[in-house]
N, C-alpha and C. Protein backbone atom coordinates (compact mmCIF):
# COMPACT_ATOMS: atom_id res chain seq x y z
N UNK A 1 1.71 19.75 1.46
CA UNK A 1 0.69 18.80 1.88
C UNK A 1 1.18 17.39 1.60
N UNK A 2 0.99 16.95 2.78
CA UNK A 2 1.50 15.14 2.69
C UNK A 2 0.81 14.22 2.28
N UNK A 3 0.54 13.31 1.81
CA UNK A 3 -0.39 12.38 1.14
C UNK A 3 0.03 10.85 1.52
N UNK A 4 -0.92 9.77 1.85
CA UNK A 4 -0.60 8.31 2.05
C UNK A 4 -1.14 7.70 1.19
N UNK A 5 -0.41 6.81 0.68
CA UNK A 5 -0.63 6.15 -0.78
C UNK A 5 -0.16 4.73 -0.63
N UNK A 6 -1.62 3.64 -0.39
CA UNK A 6 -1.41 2.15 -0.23
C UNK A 6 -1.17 1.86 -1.33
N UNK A 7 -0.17 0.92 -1.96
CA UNK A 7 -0.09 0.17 -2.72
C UNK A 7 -0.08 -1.65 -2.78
N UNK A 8 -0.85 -2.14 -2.98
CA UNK A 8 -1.02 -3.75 -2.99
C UNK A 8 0.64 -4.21 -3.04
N UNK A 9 0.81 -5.13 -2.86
CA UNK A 9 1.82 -5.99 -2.58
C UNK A 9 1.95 -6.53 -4.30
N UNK A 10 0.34 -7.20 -4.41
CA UNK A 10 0.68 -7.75 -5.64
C UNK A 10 0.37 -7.24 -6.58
N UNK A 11 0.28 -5.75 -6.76
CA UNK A 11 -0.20 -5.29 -8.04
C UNK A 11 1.49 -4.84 -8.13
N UNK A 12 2.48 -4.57 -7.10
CA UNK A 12 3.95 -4.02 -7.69
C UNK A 12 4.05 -5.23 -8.16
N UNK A 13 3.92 -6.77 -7.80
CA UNK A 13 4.70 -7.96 -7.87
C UNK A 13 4.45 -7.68 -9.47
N UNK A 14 3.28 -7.54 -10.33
CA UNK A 14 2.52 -7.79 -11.32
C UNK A 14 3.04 -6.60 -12.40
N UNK A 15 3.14 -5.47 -12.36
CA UNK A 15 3.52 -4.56 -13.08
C UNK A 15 3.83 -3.29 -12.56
N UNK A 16 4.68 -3.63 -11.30
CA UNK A 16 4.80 -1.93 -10.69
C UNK A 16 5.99 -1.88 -10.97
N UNK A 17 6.23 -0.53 -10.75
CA UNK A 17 7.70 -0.10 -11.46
C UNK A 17 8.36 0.48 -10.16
N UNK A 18 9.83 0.12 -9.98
CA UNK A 18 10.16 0.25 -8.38
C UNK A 18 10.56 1.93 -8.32
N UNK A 19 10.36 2.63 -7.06
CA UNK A 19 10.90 3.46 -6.82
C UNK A 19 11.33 3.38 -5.54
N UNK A 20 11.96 4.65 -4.89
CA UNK A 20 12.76 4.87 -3.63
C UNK A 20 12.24 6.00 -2.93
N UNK A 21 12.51 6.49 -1.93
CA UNK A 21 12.55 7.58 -1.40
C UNK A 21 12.96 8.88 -2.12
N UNK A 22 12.20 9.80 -2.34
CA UNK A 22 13.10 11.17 -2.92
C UNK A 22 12.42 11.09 -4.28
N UNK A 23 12.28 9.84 -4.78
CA UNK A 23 12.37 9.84 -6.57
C UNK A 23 10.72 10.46 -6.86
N UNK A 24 10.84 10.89 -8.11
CA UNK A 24 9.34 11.70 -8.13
C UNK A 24 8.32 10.69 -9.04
N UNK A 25 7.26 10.23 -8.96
CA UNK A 25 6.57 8.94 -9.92
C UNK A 25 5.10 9.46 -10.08
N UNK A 26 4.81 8.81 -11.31
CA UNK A 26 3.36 9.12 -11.56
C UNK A 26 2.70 7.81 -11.30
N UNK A 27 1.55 7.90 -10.77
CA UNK A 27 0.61 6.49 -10.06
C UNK A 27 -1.03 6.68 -10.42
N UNK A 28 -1.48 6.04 -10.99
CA UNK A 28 -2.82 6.05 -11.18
C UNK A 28 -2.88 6.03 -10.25
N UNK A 29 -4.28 6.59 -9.26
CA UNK A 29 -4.81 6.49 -7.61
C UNK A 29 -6.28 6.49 -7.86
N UNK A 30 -6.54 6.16 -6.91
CA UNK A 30 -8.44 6.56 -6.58
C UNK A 30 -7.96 6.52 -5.08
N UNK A 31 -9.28 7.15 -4.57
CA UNK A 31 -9.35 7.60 -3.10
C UNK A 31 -9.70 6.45 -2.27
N UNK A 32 -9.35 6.22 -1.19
CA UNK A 32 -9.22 5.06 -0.42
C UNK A 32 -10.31 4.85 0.66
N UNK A 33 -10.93 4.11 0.93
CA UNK A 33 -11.77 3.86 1.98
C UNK A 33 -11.36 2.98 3.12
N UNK A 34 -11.02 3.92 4.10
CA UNK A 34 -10.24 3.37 5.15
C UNK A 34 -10.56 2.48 5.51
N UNK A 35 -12.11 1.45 5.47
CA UNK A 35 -12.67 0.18 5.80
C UNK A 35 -12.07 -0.71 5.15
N UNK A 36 -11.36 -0.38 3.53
CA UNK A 36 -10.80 -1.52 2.76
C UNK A 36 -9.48 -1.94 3.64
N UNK A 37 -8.91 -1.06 4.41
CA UNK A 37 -7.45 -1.15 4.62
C UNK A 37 -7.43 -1.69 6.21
N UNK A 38 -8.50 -1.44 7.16
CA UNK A 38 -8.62 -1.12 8.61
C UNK A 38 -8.18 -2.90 8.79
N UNK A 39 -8.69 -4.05 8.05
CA UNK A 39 -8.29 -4.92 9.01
C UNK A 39 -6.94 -5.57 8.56
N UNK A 40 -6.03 -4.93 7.74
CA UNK A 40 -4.94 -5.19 7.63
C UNK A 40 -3.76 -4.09 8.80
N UNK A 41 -4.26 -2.90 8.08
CA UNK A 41 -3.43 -1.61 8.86
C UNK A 41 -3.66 -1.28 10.44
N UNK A 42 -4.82 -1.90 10.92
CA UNK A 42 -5.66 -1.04 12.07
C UNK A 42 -6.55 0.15 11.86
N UNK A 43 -7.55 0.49 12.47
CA UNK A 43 -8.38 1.12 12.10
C UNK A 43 -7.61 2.67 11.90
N UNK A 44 -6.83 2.84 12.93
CA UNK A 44 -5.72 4.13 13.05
C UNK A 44 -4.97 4.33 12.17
N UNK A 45 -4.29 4.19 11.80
CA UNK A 45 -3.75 3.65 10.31
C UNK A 45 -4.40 3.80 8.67
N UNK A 46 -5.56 3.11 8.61
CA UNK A 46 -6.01 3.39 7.60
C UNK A 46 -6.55 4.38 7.55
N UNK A 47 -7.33 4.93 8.52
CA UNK A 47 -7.41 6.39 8.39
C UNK A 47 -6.39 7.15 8.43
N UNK A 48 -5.52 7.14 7.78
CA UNK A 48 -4.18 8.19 7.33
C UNK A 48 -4.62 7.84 5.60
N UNK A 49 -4.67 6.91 5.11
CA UNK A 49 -4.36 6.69 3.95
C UNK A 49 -5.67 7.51 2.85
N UNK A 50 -4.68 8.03 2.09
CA UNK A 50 -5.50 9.06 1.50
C UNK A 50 -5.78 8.53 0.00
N UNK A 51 -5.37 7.47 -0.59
CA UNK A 51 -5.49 6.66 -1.99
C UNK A 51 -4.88 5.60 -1.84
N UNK A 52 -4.81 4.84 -2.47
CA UNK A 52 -4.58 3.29 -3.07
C UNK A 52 -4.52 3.50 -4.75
N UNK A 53 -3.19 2.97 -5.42
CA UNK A 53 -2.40 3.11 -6.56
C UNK A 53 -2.93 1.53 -6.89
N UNK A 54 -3.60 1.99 -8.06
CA UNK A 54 -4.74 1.12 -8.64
C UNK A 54 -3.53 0.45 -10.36
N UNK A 55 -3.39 -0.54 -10.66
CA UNK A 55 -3.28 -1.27 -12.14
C UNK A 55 -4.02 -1.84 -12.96
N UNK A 56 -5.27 -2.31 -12.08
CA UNK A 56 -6.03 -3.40 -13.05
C UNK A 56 -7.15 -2.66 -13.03
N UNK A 57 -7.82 -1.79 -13.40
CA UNK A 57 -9.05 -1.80 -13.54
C UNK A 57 -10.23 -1.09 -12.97
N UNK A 58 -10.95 -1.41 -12.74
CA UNK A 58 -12.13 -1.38 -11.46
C UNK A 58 -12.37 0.37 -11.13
N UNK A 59 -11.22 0.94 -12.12
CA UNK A 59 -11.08 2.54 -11.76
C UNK A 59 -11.41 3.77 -12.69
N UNK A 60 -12.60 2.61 -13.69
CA UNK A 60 -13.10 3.49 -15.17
C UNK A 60 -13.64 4.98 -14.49
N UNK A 61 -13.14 5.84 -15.12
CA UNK A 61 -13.95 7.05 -14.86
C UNK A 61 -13.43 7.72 -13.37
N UNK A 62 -12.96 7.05 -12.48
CA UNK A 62 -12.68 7.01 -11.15
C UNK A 62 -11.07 7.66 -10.96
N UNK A 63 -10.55 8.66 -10.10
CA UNK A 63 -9.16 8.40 -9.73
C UNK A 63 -8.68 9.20 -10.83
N UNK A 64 -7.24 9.52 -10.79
CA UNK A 64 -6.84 10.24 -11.35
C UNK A 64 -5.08 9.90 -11.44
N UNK A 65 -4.10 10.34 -12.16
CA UNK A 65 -2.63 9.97 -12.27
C UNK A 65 -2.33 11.14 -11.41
N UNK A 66 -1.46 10.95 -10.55
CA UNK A 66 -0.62 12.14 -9.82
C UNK A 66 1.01 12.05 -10.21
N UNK A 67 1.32 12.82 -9.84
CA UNK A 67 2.69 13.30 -9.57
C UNK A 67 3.23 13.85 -8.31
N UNK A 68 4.08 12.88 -7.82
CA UNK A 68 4.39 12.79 -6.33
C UNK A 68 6.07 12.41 -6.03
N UNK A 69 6.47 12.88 -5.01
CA UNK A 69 7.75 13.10 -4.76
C UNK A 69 7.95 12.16 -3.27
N UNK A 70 8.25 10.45 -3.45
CA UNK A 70 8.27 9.69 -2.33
C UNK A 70 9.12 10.24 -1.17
N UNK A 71 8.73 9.99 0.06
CA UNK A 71 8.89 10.44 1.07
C UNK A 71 9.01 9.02 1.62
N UNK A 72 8.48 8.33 2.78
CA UNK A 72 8.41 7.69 3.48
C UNK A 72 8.19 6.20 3.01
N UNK A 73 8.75 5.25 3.06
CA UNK A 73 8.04 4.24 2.55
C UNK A 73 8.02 2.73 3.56
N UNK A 74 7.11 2.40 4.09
CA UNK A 74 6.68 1.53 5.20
C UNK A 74 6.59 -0.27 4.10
N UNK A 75 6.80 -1.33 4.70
CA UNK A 75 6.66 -2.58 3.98
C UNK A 75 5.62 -2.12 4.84
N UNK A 76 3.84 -3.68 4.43
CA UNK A 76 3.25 -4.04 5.90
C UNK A 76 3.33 -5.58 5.38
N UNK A 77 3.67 -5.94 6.72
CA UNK A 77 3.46 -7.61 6.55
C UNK A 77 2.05 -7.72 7.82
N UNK A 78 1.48 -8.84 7.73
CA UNK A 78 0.65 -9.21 8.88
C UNK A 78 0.29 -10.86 8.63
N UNK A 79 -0.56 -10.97 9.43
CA UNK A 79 -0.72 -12.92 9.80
C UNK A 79 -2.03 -12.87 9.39
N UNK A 80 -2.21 -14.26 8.77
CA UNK A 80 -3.39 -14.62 8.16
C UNK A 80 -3.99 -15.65 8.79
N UNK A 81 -5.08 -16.22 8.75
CA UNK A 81 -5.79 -17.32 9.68
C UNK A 81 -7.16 -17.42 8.27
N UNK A 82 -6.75 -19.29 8.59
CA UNK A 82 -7.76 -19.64 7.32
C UNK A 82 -9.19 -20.05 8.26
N UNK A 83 -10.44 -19.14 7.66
CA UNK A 83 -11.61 -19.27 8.27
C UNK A 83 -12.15 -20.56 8.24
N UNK A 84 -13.34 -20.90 8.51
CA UNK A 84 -14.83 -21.86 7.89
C UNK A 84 -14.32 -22.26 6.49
N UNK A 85 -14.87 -20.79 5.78
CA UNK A 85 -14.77 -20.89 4.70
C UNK A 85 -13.42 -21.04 3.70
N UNK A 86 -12.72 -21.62 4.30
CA UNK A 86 -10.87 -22.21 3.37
C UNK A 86 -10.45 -20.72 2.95
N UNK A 87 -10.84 -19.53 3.20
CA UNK A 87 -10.28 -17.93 3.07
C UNK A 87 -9.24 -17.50 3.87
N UNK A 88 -8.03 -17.25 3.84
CA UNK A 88 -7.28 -16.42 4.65
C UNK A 88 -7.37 -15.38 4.86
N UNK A 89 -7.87 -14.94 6.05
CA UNK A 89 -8.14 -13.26 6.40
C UNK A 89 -7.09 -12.86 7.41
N UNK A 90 -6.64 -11.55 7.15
CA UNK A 90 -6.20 -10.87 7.84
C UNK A 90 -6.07 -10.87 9.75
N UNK A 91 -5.35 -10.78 10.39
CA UNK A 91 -5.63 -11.04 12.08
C UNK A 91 -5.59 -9.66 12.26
N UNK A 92 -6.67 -8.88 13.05
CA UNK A 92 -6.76 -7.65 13.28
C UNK A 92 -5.14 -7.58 15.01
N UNK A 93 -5.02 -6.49 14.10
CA UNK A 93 -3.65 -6.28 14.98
C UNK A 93 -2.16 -6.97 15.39
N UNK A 94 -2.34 -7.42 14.21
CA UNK A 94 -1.03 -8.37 13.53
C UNK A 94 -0.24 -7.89 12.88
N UNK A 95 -0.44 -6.30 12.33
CA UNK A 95 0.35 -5.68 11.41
C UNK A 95 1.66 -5.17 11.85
N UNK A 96 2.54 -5.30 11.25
CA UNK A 96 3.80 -4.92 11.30
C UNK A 96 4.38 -4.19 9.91
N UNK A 97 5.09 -2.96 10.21
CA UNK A 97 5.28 -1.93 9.87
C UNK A 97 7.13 -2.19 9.56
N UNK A 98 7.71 -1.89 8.22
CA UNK A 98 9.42 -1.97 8.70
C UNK A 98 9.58 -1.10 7.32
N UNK A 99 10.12 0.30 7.58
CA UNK A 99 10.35 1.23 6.92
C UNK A 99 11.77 0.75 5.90
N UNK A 100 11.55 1.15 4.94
CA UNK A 100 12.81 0.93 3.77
C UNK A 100 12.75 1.63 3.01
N UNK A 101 13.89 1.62 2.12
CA UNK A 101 14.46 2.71 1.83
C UNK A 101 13.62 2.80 0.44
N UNK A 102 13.19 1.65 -0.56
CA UNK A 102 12.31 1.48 -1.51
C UNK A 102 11.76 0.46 -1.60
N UNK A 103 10.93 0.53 -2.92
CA UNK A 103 10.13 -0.56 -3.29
C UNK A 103 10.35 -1.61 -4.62
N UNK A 104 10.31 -2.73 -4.49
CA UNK A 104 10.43 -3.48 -5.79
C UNK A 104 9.39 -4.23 -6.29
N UNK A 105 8.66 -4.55 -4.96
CA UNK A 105 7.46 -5.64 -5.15
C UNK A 105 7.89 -7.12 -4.19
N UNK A 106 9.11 -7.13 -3.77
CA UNK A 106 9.69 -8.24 -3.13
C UNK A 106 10.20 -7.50 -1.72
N UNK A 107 9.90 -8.25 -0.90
CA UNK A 107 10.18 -8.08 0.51
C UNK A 107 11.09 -9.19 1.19
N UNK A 108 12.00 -9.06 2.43
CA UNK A 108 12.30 -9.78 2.95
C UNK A 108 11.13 -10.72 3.81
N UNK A 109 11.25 -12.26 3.86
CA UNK A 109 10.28 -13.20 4.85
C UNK A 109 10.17 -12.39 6.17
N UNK A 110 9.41 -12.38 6.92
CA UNK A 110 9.13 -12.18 8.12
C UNK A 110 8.86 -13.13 9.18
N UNK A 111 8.97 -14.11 9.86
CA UNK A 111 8.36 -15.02 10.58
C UNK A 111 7.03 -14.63 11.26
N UNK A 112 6.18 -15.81 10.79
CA UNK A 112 4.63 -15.77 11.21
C UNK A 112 3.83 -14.50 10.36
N UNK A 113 4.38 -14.02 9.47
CA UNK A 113 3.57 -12.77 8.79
C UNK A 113 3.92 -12.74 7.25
N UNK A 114 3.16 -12.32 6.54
CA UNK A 114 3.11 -12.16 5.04
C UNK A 114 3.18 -10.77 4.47
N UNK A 115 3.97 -10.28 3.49
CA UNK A 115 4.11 -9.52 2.76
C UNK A 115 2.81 -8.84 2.69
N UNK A 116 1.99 -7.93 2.39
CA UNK A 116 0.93 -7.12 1.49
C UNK A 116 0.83 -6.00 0.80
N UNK A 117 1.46 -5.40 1.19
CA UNK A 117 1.92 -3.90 0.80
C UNK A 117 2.74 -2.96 1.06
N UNK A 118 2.34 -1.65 0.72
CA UNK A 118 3.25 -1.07 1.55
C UNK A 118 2.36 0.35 1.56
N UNK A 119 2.60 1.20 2.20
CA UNK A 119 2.15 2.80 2.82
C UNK A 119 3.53 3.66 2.56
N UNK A 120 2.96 4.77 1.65
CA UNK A 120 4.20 5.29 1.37
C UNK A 120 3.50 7.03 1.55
N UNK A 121 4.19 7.74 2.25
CA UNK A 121 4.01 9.34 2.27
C UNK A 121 4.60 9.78 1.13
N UNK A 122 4.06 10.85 0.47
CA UNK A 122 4.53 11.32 -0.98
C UNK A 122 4.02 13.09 -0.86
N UNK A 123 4.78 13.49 -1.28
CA UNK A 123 4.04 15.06 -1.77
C UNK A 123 4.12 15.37 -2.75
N UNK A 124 3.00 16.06 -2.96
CA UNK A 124 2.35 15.81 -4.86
C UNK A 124 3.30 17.55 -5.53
N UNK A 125 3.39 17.10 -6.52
CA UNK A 125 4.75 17.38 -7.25
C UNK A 125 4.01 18.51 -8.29
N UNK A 126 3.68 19.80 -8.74
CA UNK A 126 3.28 20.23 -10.14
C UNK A 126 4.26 20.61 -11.24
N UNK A 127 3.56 20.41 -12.16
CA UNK A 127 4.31 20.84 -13.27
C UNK A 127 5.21 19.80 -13.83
């Protein structure tokens, strides 16, 4: 069984620990609500994602540590546009997808698009 696992951009920048493809890692998770992710990923898209790998908090009681064996690992960059309100939001269907080989928390620039995360396929590992 395959699993999609968002991770913030800036929670690796902040204290994530890098891995690669193949390597096996344990990740705090809670389950993901594809509305949090839809106007970065597309609505298609976030409905794949089966958790979001949580660091700070917000996940008392919630979520659980897995053990997972990386598979796939996607950067997403996308374009931002500052509203009314001085907020940069997301441009629905701006996302861009560029598969690599791992993760550090640092990405190459993209022109016209920003770093955020990444989507990584994993299969959960026992024992």
């Amino acid at each position: 069984m395959t699993v999609t696992i968002w991770i913030d951009g800036w929670q690796m920048q902040c204290c994530g620990v890098r891995f690669r493809a193949g390597a096996v890692v344990e990740w705090q998770v809670v389950e993901a609500d594809a509305e949090d992710h839809a106007d970065v990923v597309g609505a298609e898209r976030a409905a794949e994602i089966d958790f979001r790998e949580e660091h700070h908090g917000g996940v008392e009681g919630e979520g659980a540590v897995v053990r997972v064996r990386v598979g796939a690992v996607d950067e997403v960059h996308c374009r931002y546009e500052v509203a009314g309100d001085g907020i940069g939001y997301p441009v629905p269907g701006s996302a861009e997808f560029v598969p690599v080989e791992g993760a550090d928390g640092r990405a190459v620039e993209r022109p016209g698009v920003g770093f955020v995360g990444y989507l990584v396929t994993a299969e959960p590992v026992v024992g």
